[in-house]
Protein backbone atom coordinates (compact mmCIF):
# COMPACT_ATOMS: atom_id res chain seq x y z
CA UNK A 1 0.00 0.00 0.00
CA UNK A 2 0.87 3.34 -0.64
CA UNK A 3 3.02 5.44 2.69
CA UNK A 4 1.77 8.04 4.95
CA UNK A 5 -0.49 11.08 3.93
CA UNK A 6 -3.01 13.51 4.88
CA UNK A 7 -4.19 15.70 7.83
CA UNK A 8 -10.00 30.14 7.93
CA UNK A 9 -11.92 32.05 8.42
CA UNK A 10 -14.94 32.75 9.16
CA UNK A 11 -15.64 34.73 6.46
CA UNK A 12 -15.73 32.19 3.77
CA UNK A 13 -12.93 32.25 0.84
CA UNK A 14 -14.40 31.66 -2.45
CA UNK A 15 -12.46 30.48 -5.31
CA UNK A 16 -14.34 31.28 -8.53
CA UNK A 17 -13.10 28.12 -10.44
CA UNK A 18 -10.66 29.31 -13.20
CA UNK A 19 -9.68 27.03 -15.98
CA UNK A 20 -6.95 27.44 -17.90
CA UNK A 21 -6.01 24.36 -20.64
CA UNK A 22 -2.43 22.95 -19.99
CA UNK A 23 0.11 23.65 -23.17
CA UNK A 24 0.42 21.64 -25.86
CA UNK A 25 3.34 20.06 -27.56
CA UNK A 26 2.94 17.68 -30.77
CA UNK A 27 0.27 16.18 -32.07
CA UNK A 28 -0.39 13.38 -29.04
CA UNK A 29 0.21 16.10 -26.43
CA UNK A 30 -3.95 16.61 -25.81
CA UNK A 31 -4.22 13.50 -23.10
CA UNK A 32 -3.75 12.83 -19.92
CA UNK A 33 -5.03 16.26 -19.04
CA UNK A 34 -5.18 17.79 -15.73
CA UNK A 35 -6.64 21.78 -15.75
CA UNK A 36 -6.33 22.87 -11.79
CA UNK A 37 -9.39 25.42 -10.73
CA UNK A 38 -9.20 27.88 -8.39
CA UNK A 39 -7.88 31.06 -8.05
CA UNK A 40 -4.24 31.69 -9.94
CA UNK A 41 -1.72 31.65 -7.54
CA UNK A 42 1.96 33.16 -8.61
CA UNK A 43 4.66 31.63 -6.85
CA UNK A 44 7.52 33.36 -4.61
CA UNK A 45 11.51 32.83 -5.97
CA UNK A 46 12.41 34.52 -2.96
CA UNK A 47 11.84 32.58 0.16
CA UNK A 48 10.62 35.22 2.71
CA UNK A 49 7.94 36.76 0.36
CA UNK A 50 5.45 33.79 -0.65
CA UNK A 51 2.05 35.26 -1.24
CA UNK A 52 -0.34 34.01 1.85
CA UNK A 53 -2.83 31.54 1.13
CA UNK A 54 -6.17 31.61 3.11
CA UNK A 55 -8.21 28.18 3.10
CA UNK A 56 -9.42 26.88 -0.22
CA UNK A 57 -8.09 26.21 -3.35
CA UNK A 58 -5.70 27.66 -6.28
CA UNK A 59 -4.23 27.01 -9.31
CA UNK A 60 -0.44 27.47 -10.77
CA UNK A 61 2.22 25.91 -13.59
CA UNK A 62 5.51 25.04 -12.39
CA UNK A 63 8.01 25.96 -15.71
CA UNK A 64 10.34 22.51 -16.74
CA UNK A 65 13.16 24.01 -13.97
CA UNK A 66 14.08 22.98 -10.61
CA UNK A 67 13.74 26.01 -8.78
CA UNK A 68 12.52 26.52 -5.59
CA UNK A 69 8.94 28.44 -5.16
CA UNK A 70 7.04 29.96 -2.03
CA UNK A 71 3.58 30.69 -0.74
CA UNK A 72 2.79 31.32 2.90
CA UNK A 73 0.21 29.46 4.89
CA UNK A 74 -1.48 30.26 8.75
CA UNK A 75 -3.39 28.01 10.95
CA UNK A 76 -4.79 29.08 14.23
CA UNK A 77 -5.47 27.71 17.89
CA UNK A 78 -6.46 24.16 17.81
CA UNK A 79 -6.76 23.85 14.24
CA UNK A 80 -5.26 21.00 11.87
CA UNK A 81 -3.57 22.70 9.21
CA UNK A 82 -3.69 20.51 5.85
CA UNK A 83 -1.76 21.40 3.02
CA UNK A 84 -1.72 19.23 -0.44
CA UNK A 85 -0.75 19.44 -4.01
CA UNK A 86 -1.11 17.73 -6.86
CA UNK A 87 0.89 17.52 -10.07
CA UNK A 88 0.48 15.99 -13.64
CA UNK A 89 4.01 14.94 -15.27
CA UNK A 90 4.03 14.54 -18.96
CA UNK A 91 6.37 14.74 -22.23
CA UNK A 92 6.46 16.60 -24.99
CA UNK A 93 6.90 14.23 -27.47
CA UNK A 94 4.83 11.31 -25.98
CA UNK A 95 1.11 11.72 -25.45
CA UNK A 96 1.05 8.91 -22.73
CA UNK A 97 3.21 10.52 -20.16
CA UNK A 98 5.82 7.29 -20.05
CA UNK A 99 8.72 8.11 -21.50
CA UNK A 100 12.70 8.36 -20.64
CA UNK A 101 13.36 9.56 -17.66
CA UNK A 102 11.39 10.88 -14.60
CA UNK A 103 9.23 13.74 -13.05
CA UNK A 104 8.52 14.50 -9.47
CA UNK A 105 6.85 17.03 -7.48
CA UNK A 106 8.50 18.14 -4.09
CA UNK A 107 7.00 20.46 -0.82
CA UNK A 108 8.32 21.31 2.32
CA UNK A 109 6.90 22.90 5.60
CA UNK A 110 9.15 25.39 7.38
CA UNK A 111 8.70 27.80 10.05
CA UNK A 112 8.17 31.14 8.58
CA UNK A 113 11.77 32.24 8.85
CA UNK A 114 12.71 28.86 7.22
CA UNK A 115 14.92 28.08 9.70
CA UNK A 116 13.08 24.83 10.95
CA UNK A 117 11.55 22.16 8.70
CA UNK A 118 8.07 20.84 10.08
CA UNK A 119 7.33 18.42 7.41
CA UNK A 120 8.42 17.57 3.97
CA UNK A 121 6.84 14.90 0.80
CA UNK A 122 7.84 13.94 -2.57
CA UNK A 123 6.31 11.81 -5.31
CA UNK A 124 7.95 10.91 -8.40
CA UNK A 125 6.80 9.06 -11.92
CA UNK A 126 9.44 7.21 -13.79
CA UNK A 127 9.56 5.90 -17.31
CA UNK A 128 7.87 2.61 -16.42
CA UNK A 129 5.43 3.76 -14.22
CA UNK A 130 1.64 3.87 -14.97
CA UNK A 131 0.75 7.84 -15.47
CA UNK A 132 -1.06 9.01 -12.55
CA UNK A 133 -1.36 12.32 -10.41
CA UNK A 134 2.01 13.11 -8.70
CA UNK A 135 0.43 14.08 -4.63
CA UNK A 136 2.04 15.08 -2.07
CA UNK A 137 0.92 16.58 1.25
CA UNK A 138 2.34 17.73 4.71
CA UNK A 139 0.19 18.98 7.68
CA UNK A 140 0.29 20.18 11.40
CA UNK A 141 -1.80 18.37 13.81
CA UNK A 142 -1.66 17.70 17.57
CA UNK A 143 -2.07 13.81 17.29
CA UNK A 144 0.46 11.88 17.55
CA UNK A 145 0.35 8.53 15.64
CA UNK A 146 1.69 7.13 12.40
CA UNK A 147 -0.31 9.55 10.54
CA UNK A 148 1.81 12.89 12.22
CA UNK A 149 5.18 12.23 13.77
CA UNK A 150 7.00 13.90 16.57
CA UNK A 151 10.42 13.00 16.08
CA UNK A 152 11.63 16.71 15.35
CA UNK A 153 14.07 16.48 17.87
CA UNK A 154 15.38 19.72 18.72
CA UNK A 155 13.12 21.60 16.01
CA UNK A 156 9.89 20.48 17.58
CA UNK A 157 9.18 22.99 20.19
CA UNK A 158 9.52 25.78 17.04
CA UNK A 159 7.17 23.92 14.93
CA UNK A 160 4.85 23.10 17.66
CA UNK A 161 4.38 26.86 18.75
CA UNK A 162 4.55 28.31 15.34
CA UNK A 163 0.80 29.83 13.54
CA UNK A 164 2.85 30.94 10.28
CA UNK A 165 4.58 28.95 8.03
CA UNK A 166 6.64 28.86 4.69
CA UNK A 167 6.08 26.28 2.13
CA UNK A 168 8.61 25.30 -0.49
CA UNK A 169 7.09 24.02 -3.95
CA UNK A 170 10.02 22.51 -6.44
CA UNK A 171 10.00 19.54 -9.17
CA UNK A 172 12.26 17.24 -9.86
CA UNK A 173 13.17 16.66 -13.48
CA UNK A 174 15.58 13.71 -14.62
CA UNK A 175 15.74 14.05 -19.04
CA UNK A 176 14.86 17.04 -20.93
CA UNK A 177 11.86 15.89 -22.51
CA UNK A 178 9.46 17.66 -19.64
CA UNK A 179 6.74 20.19 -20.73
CA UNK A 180 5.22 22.25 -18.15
CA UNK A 181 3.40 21.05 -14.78
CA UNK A 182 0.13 21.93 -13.83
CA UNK A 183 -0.51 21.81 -10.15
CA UNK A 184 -3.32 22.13 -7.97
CA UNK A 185 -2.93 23.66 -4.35
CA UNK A 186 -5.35 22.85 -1.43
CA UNK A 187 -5.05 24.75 2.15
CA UNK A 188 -7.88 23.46 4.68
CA UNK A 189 -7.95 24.02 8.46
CA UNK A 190 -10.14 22.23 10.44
CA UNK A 191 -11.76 23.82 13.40
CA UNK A 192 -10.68 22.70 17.57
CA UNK A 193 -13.14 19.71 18.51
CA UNK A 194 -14.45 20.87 21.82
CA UNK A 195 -14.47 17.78 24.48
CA UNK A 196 -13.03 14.16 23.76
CA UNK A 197 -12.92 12.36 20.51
CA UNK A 198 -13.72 9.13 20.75
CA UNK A 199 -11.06 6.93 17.89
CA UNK A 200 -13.36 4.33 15.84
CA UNK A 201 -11.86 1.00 15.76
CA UNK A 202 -8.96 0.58 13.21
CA UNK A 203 -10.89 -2.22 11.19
CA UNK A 204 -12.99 -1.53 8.55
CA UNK A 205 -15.51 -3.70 6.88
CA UNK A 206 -15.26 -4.46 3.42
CA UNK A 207 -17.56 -2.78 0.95
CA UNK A 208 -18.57 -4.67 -2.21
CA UNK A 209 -17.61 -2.50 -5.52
CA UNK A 210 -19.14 -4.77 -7.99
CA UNK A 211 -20.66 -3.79 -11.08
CA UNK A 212 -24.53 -2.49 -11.04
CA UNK A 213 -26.74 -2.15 -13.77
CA UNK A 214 -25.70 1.27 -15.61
CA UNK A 215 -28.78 3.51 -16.48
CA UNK A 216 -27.45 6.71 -16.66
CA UNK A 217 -24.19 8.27 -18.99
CA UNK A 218 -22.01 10.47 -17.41
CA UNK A 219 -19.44 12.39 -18.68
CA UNK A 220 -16.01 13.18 -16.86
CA UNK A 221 -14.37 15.84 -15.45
CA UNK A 222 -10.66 16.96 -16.80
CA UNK A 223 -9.83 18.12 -13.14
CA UNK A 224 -11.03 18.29 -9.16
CA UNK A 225 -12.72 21.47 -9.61
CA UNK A 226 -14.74 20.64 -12.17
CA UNK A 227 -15.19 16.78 -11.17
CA UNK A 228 -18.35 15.69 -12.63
CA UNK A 229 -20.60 14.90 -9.43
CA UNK A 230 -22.45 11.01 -9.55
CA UNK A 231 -24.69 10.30 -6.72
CA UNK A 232 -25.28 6.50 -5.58
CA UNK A 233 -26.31 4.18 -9.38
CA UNK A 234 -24.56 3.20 -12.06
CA UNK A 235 -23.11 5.00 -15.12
CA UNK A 236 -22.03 4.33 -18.42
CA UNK A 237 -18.75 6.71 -19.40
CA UNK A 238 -17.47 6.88 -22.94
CA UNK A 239 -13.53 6.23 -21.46
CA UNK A 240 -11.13 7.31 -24.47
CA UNK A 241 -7.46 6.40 -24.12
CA UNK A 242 -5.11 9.21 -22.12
CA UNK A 243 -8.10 11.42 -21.31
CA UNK A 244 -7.50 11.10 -17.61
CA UNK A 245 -11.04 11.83 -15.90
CA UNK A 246 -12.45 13.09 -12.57
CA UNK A 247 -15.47 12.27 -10.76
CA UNK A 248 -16.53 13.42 -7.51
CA UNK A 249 -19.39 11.97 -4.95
CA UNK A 250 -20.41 13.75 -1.34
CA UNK A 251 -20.25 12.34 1.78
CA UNK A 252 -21.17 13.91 5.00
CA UNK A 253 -20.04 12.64 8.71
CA UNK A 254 -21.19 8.79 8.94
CA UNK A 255 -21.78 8.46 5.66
CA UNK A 256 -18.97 6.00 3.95
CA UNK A 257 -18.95 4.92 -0.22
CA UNK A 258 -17.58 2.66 -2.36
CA UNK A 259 -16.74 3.43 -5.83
CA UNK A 260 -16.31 0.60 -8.69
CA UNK A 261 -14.74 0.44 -12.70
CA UNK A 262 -15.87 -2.25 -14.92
CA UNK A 263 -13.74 -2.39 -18.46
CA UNK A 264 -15.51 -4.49 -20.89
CA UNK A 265 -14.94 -7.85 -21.70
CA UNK A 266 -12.00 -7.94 -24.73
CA UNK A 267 -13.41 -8.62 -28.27
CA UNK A 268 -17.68 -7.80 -26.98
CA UNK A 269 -17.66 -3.98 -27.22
CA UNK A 270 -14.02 -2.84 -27.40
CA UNK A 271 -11.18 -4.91 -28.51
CA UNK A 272 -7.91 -2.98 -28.17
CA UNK A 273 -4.96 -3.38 -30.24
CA UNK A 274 -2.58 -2.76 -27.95
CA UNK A 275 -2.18 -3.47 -24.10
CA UNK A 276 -3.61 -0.73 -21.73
CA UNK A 277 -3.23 -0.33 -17.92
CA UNK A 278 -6.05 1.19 -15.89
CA UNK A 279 -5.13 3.09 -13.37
CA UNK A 280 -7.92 4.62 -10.81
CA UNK A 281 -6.73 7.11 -7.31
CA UNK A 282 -8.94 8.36 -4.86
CA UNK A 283 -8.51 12.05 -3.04
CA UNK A 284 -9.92 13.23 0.10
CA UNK A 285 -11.76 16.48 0.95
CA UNK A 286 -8.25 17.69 1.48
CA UNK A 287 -6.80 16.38 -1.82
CA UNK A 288 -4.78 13.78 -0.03
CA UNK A 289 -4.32 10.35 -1.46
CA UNK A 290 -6.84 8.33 0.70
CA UNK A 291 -7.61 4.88 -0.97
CA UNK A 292 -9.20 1.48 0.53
CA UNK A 293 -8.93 -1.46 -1.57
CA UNK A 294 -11.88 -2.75 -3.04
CA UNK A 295 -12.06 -5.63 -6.42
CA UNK A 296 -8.85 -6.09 -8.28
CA UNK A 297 -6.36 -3.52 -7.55
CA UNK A 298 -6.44 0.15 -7.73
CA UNK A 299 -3.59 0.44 -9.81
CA UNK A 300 -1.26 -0.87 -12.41
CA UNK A 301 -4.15 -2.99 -13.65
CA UNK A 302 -3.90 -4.26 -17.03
CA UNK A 303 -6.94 -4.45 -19.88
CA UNK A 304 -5.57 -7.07 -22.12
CA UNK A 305 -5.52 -7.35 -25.80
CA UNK A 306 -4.45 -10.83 -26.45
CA UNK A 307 -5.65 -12.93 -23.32
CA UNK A 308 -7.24 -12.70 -20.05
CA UNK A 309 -10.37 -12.00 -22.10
CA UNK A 310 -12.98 -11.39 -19.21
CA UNK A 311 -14.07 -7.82 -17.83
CA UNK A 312 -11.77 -5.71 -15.40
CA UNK A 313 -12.96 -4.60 -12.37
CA UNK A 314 -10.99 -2.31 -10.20
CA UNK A 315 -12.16 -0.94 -7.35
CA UNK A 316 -12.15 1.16 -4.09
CA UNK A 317 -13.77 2.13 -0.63
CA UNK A 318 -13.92 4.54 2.15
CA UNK A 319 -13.96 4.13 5.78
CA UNK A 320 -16.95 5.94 7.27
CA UNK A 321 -16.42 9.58 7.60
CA UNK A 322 -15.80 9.99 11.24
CA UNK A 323 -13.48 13.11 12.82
CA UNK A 324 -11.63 10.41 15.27
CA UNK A 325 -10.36 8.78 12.33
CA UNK A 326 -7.53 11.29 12.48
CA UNK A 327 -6.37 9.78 15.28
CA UNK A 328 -6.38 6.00 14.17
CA UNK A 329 -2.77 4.84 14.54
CA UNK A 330 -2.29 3.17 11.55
CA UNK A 331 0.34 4.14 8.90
CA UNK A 332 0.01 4.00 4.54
CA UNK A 333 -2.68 5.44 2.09
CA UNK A 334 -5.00 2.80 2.75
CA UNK A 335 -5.35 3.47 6.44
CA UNK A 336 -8.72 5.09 7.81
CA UNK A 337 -7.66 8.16 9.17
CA UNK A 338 -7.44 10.02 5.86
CA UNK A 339 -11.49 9.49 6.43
CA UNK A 340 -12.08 12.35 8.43
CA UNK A 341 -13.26 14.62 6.93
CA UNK A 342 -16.76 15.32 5.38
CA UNK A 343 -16.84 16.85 1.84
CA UNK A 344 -16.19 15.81 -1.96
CA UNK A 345 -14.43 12.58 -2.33
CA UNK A 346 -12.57 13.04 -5.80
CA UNK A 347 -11.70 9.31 -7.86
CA UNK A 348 -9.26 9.87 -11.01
CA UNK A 349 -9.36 7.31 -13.78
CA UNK A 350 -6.36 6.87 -16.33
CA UNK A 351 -6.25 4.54 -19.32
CA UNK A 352 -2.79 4.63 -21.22
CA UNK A 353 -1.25 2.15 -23.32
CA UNK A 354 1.17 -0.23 -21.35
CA UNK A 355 4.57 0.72 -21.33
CA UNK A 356 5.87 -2.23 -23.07
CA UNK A 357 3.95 -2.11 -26.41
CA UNK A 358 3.87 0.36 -28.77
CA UNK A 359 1.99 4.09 -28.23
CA UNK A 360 -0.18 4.55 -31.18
CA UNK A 361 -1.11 8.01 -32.64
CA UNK A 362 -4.53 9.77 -31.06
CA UNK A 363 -6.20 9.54 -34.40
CA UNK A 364 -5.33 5.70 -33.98
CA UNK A 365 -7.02 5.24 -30.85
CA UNK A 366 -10.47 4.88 -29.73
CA UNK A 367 -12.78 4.92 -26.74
CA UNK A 368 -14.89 2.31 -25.36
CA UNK A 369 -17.85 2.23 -22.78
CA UNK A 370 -17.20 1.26 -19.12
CA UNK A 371 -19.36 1.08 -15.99
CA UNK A 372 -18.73 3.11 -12.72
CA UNK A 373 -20.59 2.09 -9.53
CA UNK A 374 -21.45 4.47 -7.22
CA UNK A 375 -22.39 3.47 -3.66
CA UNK A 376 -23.11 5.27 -0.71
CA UNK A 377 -24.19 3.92 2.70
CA UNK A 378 -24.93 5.50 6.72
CA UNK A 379 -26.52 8.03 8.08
CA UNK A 380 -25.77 11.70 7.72
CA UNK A 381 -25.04 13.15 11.20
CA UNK A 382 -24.02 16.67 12.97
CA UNK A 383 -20.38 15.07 13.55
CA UNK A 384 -18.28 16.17 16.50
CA UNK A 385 -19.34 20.06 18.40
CA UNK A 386 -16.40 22.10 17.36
CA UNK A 387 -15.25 25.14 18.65
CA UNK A 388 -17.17 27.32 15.48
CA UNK A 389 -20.54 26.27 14.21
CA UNK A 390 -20.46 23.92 11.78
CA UNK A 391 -22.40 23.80 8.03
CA UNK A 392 -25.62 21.23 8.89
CA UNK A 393 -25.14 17.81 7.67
CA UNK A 394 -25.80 17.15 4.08
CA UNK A 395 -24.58 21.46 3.31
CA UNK A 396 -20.89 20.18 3.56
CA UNK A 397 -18.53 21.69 0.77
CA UNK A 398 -21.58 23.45 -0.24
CA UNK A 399 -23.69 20.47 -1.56
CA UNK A 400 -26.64 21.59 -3.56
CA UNK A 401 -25.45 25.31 -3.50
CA UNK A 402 -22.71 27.28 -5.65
CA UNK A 403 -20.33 25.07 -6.83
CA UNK A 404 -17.34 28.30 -7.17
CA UNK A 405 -15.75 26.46 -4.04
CA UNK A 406 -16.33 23.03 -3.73
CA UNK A 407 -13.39 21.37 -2.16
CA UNK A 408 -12.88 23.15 1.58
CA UNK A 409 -15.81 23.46 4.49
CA UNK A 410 -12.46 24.57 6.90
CA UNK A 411 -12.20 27.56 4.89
CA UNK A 412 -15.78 28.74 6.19
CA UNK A 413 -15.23 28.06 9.58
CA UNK A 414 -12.43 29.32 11.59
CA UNK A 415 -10.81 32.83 12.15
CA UNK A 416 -7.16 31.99 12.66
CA UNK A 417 -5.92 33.32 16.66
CA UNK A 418 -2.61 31.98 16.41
CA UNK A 419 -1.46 29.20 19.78
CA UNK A 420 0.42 26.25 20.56
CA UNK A 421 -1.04 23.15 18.87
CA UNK A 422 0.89 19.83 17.97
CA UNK A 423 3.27 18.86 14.96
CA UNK A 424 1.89 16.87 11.94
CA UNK A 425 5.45 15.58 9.61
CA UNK A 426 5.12 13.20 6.74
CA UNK A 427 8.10 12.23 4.82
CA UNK A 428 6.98 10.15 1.82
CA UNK A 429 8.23 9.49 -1.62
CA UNK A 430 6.30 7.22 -3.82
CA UNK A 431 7.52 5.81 -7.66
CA UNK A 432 4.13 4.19 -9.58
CA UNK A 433 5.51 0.94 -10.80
């Protein structure tokens, strides 16, 4: 399984989403698209000058360099400050994004004069890797289990008492055959819980993520802010090869889902001519990698041409959405406490051609109909009393309202007062194989 991730104001940021196409180079360069919403953030070279980001979420291109950039982030008393971005790695003269050499996306926490790290993560794609979302993440949080760490030594008590921060954005580029990254930038903070939290059980039940009968078409998104929304059913998606696509479903406090992907059987409706992996990743509120297992695998998995002939399903699950998940002390992507929030749970779907058989042209490619099953199960409920009034259960991330800022309920809630909270440090660095 994957290694450790995740984790204001009250007047409300919102970020009118703002799409901007990402550049193209050649003839296959159209696929595997990623267009980040939210407003345009420009990025600091100089270390002590990052432009402060509030709660919610923003937009930006890193050029093909590996140059350090800046923005600034807060967090006040009691809060959990969560911090994530995601990347898309491509090259400009392959349309499927595998290719000599690699890409990776780097960010790292600091106290606002630098001078102390509080958390640091990396992801990488190399040449054999099945394309995919770079995501990274670091956050500050006063529990203390595999999720956050408190092994600072001697820079803990700065990071522990600090309420402004300076994050470091950088790629890592290996070839010169990289075009442009578009990234996305997410800043929650979630509001002090006032009394005790009580930690759910570190077991979670299997959901089922089989197929079900698909009577409705959906179409995807081409990025989180604009994730097409399903609601519990199945769909029929016209899935073209390298469009990568985004879906998002809503899930309030008690409320857990499992979301499936059924490729057809080879030679019935779609009978490819080359090999293709299927890749699918699942995203928090917070735009953390946060993925249960469900059928198959949820990566890596490959859509035959020549045998293996039946149907692919891949699939995946959530824990339900309970705040004491946080506080589970388990460690890797698949554990439950990246279930704690309520909010839009984002899934990402890739198909590209495997890296071991040839990458046709677009015009020689084509696009087949799979099934996506959507199920959601529980109770809505008011979740934990925190120390701001909450959004009533079901209104989370703006459900049913104005979509211009549907990723962060944090950035709503809490007017940042500056204390003493705990330290939240991940240090990950994934390759997709």
């Amino acid at each position: 399984m994957g290694n450790s991730r995740v984790a204001a104001s009250l007047t409300a940021l919102t970020c009118a989403a703002a799409f901007a196409a990402a550049p193209a180079y050649g003839e296959d360069a159209a696929t595997n698209t990623f267009v980040p919403g939210g407003h345009a953030v420009e990025l600091s070279l100089a270390s002590g000058q990052g432009t402060p980001l509030a709660p919610g979420l923003y937009s930006a291109t890193l050029p093909v360099d590996a140059t350090s950039r800046y923005v600034e982030v807060k967090r006040g008393e009691g809060e959990r400050l969560s911090v994530s971005i995601n990347g898309s790695a491509s090259w400009k003269d392959n349309a499927w994004s595998v290719d000599s050499g690699s890409q990776g996306l780097q960010l790292t926490l600091t106290t606002a004069d630098g001078a102390t790290t509080c958390g640091s993560d990396s992801d990488s794609l190399t040449s054999s890797g099945t394309p995919g979302l770079l995501a990274t993440h670091v956050d500050i949080d006063e529990a203390k289990t595999a999720r956050t760490s408190s092994s600072l030594g001697s820079g803990a008590d700065a990071c522990l008492a600090a309420t402004s921060y300076r994050l470091e954005i950088k790629r890592t580029i290996d070839g010169d055959n990289a075009t442009p990254m578009p990234v996305q930038i997410a800043v929650k903070r979630t509001p002090r819980v006032n009394g005790t939290v009580k930690v759910p059980a570190g077991e979670v039940p299997d959901m089922t993520t089989q197929a079900l009968e698909a009577s409705t078409t959906a179409t995807a998104g081409d990025g989180s802010a604009n994730a097409t929304i399903l609601r519990p059913g199945g769909y029929t998606v016209k899935t073209p090869i390298g469009r990568r696509m985004f879906f998002r479903v809503h899930l309030s406090w008690g409320q857990r889902m499992s979301f499936g992907w059924q490729a057809p059987k080879n030679g019935t409706t779609y009978n490819p001519s080359q090999d293709l992996n299927l890749s699918m990743q699942m995203f928090n509120p917070s735009l953390v990698s946060a993925t249960l297992s469900g059928a198959g695998t949820s990566s890596g998995y490959l859509f035959e041409s020549s045998s293996d002939s039946g149907s692919k399903d891949l699939g995946v699950y959530t824990a339900p959405i309970d705040y004491g998940n946080a506080n589970v002390d388990s460690s890797g992507s698949d554990a439950p406490q990246w279930h704690s929030d309520p909010g839009w749970y984002y899934v990402v779907l890739d198909v590209t051609p495997s890296s071991s058989t040839p990458k046709p042209k677009l015009q020689d490619s084509s696009e087949f109909d799979s099934v996506l099953s959507v199920r959601v199960t529980g109770t809505p409920n008011a979740g934990p009393s925190m120390a701001v009034q909450q959004p009533e259960p079901g209104n989370v991330s703006g459900v049913g309202k104005s979509s211009a800022n549907p990723l962060l309920w944090g950035g709503a809630l809490v007017l940042g007062i500056g204390a003493v909270v705990g330290l939240g440090y991940v240090l990950r660095r994934r390759e997709n194989h």
